[in-house]
ModelCIF file with pLDDT and N, C-alpha, C, O atoms, coordinates in Angstrom:
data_MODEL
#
_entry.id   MODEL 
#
_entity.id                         1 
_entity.type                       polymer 
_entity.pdbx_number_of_molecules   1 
#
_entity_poly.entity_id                      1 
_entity_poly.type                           'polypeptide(L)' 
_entity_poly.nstd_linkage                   no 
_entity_poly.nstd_monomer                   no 
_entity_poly.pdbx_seq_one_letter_code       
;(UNK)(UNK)(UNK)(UNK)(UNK)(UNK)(UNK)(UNK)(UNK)(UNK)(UNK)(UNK)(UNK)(UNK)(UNK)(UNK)
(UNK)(UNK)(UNK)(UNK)(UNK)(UNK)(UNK)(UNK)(UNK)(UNK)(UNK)(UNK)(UNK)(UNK)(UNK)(UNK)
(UNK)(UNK)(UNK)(UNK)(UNK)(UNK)(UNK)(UNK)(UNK)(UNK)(UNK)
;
_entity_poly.pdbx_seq_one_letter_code_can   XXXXXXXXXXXXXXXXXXXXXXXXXXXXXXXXXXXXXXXXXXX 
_entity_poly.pdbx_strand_id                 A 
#
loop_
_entity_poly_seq.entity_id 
_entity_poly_seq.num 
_entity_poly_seq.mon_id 
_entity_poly_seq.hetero 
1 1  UNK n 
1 2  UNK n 
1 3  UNK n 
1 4  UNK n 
1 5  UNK n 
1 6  UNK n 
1 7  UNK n 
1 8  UNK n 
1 9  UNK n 
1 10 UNK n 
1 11 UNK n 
1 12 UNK n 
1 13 UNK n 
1 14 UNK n 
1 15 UNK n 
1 16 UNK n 
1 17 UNK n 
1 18 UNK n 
1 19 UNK n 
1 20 UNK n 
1 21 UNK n 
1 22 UNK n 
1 23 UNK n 
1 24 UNK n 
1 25 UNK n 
1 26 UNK n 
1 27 UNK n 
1 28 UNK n 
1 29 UNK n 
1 30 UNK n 
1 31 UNK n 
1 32 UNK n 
1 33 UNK n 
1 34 UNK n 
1 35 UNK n 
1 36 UNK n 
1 37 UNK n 
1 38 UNK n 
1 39 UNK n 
1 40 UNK n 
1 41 UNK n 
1 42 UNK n 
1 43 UNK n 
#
_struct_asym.id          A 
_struct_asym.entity_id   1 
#
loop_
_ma_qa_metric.id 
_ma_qa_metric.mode 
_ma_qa_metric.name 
_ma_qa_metric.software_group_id 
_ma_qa_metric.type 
1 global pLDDT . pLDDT 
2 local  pLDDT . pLDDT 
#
_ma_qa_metric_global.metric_id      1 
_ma_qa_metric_global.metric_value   87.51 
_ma_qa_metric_global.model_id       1 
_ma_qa_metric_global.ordinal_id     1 
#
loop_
_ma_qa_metric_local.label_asym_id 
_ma_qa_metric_local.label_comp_id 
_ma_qa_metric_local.label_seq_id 
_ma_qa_metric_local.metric_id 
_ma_qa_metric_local.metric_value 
_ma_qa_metric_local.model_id 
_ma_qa_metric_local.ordinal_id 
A UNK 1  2 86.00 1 1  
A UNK 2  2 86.00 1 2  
A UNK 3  2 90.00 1 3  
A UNK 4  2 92.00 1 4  
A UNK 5  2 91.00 1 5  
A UNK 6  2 89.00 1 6  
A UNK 7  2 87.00 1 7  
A UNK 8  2 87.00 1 8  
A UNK 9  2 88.00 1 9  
A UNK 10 2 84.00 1 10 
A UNK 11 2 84.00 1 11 
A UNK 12 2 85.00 1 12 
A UNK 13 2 88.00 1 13 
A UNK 14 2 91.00 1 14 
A UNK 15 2 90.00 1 15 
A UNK 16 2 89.00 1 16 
A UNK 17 2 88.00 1 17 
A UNK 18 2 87.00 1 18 
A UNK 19 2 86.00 1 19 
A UNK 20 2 87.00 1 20 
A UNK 21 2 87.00 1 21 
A UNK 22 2 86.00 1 22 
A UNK 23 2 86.00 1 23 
A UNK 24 2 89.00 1 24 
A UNK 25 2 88.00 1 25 
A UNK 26 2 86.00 1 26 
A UNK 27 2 85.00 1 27 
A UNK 28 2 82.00 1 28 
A UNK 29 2 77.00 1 29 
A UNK 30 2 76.00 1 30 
A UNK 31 2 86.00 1 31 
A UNK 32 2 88.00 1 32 
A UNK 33 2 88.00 1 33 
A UNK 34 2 88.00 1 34 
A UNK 35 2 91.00 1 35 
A UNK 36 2 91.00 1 36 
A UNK 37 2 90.00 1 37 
A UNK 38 2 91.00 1 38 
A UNK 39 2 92.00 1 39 
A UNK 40 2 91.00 1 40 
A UNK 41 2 90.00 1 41 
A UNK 42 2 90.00 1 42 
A UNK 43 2 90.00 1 43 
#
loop_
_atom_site.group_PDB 
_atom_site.id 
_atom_site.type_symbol 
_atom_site.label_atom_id 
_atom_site.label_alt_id 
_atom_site.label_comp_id 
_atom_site.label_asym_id 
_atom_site.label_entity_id 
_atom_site.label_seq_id 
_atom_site.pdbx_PDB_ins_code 
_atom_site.Cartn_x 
_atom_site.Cartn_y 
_atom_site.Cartn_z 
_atom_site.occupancy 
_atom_site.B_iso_or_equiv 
_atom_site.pdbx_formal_charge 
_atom_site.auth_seq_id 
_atom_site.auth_comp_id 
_atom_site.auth_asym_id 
_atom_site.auth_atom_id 
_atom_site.pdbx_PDB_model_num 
ATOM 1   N N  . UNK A 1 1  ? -3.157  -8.497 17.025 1.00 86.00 ? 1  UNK A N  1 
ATOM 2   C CA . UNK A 1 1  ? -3.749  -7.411 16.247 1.00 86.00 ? 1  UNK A CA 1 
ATOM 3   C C  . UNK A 1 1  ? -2.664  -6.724 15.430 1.00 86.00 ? 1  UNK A C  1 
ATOM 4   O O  . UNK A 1 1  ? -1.719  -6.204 16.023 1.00 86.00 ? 1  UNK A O  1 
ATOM 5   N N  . UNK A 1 2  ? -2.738  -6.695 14.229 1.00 86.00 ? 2  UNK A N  1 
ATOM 6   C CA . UNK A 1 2  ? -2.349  -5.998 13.133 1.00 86.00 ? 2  UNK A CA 1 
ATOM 7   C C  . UNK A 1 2  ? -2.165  -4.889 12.931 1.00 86.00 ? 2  UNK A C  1 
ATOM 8   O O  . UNK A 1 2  ? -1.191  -4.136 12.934 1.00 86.00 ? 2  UNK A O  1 
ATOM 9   N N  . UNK A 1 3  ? -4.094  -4.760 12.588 1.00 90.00 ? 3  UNK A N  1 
ATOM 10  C CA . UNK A 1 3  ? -4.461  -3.580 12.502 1.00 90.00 ? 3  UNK A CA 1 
ATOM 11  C C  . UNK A 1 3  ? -5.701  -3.457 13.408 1.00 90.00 ? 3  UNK A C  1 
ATOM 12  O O  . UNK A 1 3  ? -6.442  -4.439 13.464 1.00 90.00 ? 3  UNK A O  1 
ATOM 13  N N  . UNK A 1 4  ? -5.996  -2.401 14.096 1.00 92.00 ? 4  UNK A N  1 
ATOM 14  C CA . UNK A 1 4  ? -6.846  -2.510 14.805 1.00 92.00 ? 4  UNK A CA 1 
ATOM 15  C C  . UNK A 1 4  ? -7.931  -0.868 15.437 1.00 92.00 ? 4  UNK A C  1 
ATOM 16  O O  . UNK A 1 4  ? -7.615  0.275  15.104 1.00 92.00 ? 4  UNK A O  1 
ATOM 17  N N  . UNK A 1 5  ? -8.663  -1.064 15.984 1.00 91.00 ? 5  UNK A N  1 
ATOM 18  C CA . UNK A 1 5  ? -9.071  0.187  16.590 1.00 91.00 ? 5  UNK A CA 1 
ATOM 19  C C  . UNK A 1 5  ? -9.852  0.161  17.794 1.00 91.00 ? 5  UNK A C  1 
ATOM 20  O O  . UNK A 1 5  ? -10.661 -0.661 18.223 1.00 91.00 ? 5  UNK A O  1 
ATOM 21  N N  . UNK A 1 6  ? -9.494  1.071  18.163 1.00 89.00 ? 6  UNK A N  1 
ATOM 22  C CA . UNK A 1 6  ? -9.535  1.092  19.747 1.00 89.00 ? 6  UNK A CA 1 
ATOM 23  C C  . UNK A 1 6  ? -10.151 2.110  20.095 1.00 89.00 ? 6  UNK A C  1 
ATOM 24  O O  . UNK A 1 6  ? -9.748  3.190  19.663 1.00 89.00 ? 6  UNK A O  1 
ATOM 25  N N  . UNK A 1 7  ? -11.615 2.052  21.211 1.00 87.00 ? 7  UNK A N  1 
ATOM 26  C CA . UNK A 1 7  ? -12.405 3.220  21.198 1.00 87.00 ? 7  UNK A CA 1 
ATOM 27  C C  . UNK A 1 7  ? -11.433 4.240  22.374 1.00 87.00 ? 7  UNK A C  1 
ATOM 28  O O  . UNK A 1 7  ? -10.544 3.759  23.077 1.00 87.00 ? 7  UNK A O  1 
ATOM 29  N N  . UNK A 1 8  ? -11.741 5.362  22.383 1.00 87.00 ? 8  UNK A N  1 
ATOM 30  C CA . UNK A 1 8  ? -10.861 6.180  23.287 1.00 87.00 ? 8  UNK A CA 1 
ATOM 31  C C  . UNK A 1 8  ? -11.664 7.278  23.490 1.00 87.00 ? 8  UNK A C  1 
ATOM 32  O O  . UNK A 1 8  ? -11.632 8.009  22.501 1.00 87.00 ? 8  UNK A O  1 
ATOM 33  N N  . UNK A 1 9  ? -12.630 7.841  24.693 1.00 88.00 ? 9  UNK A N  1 
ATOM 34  C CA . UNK A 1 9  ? -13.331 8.624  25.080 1.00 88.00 ? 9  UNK A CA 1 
ATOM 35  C C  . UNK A 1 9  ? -14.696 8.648  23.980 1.00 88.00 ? 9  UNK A C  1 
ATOM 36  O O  . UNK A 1 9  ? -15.524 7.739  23.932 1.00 88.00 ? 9  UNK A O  1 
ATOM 37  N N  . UNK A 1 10 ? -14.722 9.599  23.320 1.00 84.00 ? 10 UNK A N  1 
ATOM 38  C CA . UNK A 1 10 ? -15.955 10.162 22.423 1.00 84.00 ? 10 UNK A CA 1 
ATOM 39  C C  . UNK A 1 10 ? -15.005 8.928  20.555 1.00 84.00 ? 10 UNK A C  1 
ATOM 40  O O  . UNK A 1 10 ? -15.425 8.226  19.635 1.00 84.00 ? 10 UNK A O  1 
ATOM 41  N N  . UNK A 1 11 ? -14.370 9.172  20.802 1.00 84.00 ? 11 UNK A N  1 
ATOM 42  C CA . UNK A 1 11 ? -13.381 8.406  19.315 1.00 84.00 ? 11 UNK A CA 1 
ATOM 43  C C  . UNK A 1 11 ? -13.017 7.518  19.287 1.00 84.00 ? 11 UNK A C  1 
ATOM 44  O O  . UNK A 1 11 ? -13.313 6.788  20.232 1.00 84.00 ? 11 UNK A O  1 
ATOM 45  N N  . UNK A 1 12 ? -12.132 6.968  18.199 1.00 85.00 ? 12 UNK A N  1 
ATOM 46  C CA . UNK A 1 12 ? -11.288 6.197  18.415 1.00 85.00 ? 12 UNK A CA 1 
ATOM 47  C C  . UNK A 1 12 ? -9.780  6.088  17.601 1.00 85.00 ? 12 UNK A C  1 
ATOM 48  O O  . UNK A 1 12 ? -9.457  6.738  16.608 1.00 85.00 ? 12 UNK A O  1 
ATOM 49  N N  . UNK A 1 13 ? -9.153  5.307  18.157 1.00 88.00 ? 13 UNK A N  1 
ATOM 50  C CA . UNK A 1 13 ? -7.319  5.277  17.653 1.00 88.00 ? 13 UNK A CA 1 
ATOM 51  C C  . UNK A 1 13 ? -7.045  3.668  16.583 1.00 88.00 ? 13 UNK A C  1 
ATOM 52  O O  . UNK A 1 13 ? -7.006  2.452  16.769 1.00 88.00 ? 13 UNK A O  1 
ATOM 53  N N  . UNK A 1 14 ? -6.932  4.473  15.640 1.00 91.00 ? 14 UNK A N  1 
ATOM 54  C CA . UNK A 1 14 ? -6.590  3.283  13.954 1.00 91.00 ? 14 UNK A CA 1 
ATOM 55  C C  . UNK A 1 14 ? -4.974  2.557  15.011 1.00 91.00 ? 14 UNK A C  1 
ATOM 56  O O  . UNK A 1 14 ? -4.332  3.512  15.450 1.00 91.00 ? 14 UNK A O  1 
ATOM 57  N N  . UNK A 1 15 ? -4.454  1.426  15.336 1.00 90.00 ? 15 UNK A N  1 
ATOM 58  C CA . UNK A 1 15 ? -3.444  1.052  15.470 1.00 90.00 ? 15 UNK A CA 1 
ATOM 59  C C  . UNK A 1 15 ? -2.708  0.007  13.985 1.00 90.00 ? 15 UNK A C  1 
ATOM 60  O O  . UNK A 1 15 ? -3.494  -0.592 13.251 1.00 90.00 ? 15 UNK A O  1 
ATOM 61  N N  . UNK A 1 16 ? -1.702  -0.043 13.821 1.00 89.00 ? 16 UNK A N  1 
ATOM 62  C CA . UNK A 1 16 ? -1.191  -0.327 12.662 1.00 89.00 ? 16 UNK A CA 1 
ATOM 63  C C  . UNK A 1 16 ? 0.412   -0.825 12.953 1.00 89.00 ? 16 UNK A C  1 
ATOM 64  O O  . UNK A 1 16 ? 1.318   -0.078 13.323 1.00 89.00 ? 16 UNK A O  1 
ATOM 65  N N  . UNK A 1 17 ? 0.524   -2.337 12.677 1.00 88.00 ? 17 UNK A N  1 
ATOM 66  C CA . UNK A 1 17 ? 2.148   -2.307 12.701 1.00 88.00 ? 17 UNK A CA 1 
ATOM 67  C C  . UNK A 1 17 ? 2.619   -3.212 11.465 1.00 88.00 ? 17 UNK A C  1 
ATOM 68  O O  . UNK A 1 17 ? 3.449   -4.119 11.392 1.00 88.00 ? 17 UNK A O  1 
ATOM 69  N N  . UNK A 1 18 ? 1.818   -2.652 10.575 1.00 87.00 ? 18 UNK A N  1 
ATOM 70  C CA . UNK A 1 18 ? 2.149   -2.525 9.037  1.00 87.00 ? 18 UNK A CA 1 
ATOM 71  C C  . UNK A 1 18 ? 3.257   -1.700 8.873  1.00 87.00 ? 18 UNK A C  1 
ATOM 72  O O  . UNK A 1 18 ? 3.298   -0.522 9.225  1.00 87.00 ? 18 UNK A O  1 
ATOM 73  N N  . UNK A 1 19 ? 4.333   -2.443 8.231  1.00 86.00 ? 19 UNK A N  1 
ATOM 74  C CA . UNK A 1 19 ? 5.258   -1.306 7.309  1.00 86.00 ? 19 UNK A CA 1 
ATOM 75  C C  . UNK A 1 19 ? 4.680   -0.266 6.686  1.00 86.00 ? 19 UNK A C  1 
ATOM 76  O O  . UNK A 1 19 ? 5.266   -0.137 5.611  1.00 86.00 ? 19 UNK A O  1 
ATOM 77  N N  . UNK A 1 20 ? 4.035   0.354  6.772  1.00 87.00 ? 20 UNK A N  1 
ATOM 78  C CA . UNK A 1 20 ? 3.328   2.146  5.796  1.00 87.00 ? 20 UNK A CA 1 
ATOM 79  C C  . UNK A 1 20 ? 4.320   2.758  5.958  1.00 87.00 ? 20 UNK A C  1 
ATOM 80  O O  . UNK A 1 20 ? 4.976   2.877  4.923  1.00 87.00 ? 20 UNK A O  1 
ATOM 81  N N  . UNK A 1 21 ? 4.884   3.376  7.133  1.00 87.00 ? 21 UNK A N  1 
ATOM 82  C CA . UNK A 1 21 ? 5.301   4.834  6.461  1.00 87.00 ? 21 UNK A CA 1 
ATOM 83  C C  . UNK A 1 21 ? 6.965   4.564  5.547  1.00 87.00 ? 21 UNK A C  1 
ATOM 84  O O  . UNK A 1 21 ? 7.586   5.273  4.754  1.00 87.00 ? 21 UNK A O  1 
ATOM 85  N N  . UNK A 1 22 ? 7.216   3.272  6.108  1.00 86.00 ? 22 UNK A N  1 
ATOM 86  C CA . UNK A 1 22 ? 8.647   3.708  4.936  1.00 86.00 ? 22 UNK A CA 1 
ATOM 87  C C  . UNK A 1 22 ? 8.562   3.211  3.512  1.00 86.00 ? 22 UNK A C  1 
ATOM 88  O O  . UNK A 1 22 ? 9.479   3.056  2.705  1.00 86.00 ? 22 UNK A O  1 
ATOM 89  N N  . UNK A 1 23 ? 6.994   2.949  3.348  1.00 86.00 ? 23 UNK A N  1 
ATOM 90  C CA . UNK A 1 23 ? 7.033   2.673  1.888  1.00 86.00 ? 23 UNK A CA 1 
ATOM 91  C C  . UNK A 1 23 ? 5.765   3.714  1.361  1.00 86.00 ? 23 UNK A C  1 
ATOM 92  O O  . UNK A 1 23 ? 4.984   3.394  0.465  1.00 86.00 ? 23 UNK A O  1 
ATOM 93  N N  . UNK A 1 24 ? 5.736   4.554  1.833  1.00 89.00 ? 24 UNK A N  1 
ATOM 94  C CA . UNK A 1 24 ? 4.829   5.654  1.445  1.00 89.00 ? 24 UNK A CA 1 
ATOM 95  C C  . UNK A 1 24 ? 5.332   6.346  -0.232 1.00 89.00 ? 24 UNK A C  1 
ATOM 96  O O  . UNK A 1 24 ? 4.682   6.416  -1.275 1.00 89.00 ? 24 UNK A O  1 
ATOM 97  N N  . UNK A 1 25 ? 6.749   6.778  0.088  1.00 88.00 ? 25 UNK A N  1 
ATOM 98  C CA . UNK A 1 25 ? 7.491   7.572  -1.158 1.00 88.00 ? 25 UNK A CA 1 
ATOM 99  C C  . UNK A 1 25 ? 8.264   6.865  -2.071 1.00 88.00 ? 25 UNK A C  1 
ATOM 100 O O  . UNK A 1 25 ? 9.246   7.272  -2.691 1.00 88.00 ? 25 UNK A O  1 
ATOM 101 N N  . UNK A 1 26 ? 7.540   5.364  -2.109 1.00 86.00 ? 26 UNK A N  1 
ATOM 102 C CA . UNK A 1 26 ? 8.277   4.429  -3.328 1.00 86.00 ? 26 UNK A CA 1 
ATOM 103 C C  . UNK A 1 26 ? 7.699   4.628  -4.478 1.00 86.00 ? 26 UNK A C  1 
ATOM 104 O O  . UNK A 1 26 ? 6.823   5.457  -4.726 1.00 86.00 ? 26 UNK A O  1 
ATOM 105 N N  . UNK A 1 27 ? 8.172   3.890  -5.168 1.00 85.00 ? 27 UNK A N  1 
ATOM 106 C CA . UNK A 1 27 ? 7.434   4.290  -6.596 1.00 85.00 ? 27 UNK A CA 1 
ATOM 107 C C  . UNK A 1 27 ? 7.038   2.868  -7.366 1.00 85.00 ? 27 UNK A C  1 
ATOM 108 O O  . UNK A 1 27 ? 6.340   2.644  -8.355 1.00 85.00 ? 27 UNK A O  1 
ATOM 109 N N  . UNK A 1 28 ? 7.893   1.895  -6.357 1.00 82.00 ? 28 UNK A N  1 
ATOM 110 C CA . UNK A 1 28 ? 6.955   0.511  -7.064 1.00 82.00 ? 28 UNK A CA 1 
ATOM 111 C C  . UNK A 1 28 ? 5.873   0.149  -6.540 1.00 82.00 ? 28 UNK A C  1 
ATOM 112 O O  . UNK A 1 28 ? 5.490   0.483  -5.419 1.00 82.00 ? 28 UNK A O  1 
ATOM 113 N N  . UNK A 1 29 ? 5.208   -0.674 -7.432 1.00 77.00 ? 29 UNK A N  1 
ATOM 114 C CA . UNK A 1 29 ? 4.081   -1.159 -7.629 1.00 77.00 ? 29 UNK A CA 1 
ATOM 115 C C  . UNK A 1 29 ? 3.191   -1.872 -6.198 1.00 77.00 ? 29 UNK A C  1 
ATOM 116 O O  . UNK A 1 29 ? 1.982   -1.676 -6.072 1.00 77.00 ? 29 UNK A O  1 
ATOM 117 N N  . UNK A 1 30 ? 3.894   -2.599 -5.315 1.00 76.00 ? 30 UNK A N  1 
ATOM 118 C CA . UNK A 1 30 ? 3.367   -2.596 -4.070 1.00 76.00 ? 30 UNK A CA 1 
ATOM 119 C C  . UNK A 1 30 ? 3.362   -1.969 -3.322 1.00 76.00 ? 30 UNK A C  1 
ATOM 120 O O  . UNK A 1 30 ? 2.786   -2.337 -2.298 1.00 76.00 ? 30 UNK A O  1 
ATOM 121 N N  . UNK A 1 31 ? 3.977   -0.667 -3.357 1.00 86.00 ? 31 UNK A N  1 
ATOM 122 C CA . UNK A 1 31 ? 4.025   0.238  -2.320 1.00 86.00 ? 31 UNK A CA 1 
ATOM 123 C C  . UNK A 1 31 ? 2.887   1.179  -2.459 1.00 86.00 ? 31 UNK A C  1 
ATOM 124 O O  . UNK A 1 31 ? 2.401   1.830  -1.534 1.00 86.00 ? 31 UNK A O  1 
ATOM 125 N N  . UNK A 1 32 ? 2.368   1.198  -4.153 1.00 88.00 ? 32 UNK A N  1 
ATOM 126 C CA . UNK A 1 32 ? 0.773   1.266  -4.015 1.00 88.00 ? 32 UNK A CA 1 
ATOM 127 C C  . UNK A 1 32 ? -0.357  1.018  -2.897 1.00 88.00 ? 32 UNK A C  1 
ATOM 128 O O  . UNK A 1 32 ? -1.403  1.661  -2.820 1.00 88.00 ? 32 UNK A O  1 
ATOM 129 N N  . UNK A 1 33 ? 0.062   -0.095 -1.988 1.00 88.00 ? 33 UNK A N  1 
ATOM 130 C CA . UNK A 1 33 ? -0.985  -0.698 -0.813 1.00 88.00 ? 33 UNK A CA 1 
ATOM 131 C C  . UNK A 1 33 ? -0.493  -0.030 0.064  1.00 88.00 ? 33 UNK A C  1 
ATOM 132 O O  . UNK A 1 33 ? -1.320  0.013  0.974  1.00 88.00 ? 33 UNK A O  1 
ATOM 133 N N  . UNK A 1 34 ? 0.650   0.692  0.401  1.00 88.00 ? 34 UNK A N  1 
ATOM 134 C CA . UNK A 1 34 ? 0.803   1.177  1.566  1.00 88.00 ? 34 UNK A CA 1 
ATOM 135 C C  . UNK A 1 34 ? 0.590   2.687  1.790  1.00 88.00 ? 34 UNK A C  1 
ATOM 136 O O  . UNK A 1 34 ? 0.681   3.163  2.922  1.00 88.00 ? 34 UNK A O  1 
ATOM 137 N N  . UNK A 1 35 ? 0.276   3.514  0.597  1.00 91.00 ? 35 UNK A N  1 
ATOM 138 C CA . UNK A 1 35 ? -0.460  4.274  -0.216 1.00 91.00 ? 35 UNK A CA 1 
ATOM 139 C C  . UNK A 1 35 ? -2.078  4.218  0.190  1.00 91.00 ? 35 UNK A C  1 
ATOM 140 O O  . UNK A 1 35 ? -2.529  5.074  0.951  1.00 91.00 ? 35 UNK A O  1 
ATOM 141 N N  . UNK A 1 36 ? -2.873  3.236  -0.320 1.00 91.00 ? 36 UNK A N  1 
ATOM 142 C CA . UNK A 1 36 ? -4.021  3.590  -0.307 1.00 91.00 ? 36 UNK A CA 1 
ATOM 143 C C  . UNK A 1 36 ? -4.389  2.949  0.886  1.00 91.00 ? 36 UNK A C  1 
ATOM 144 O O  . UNK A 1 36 ? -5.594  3.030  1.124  1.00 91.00 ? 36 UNK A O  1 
ATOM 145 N N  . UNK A 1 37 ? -3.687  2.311  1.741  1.00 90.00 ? 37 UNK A N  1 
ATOM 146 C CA . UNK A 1 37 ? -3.997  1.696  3.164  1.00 90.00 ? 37 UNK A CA 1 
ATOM 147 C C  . UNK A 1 37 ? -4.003  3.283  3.878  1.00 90.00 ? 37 UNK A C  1 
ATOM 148 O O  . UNK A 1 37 ? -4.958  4.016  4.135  1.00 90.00 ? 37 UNK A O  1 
ATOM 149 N N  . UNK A 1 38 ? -3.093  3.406  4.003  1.00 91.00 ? 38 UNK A N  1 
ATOM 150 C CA . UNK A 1 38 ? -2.819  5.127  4.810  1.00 91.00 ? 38 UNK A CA 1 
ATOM 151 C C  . UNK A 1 38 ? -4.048  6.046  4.523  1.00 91.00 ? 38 UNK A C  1 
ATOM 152 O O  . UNK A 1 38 ? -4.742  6.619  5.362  1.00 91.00 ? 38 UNK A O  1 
ATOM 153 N N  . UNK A 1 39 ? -4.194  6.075  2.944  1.00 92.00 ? 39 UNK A N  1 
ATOM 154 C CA . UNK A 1 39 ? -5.464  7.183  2.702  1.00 92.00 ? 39 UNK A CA 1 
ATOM 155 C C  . UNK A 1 39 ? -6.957  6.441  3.099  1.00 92.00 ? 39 UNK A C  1 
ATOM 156 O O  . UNK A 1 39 ? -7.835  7.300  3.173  1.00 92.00 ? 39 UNK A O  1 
ATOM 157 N N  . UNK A 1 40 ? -7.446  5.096  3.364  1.00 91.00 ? 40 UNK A N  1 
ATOM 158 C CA . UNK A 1 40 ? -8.445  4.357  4.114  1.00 91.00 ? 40 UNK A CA 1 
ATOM 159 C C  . UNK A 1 40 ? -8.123  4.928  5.448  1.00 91.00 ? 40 UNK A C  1 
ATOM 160 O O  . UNK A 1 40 ? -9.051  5.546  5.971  1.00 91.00 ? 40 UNK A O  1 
ATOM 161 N N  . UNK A 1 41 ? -6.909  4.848  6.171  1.00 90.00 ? 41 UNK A N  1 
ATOM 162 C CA . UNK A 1 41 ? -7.174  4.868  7.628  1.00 90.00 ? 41 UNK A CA 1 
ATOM 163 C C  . UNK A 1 41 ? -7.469  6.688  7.917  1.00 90.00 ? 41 UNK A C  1 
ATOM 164 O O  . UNK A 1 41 ? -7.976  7.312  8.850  1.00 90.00 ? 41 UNK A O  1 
ATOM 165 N N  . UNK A 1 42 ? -6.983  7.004  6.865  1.00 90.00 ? 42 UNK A N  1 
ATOM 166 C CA . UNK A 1 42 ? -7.777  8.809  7.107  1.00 90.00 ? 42 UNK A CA 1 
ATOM 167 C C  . UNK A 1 42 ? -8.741  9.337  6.640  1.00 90.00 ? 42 UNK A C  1 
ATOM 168 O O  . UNK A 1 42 ? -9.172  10.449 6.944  1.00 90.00 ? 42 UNK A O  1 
ATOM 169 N N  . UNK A 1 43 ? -9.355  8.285  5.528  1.00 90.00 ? 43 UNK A N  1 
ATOM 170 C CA . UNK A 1 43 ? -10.484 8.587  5.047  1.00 90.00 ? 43 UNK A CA 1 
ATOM 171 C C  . UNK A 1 43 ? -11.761 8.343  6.774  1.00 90.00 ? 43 UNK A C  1 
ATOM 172 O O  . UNK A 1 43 ? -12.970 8.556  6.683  1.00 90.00 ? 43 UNK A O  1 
#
């Protein structure tokens, strides 16, 4: 599992071992996906 989710009481937990957060504050063009991946898993 990648990416995944996992129920946990009443909710559940997004798991992720995607590179996101250290390409959050890039400014090239693929770091776009790690961008709108992050804003999906909080949408």
């Amino acid at each position: 599992t990648t990416v995944g989710i996992i129920p946990c009481g009443k909710g559940r937990i997004i798991l992720s071992t995607l590179s996101i957060r250290p390409n959050l504050n890039r400014n090239d063009g693929p770091s776009q996906v790690a961008r709108k991946l992050m804003c999906n898993f909080l949408e």
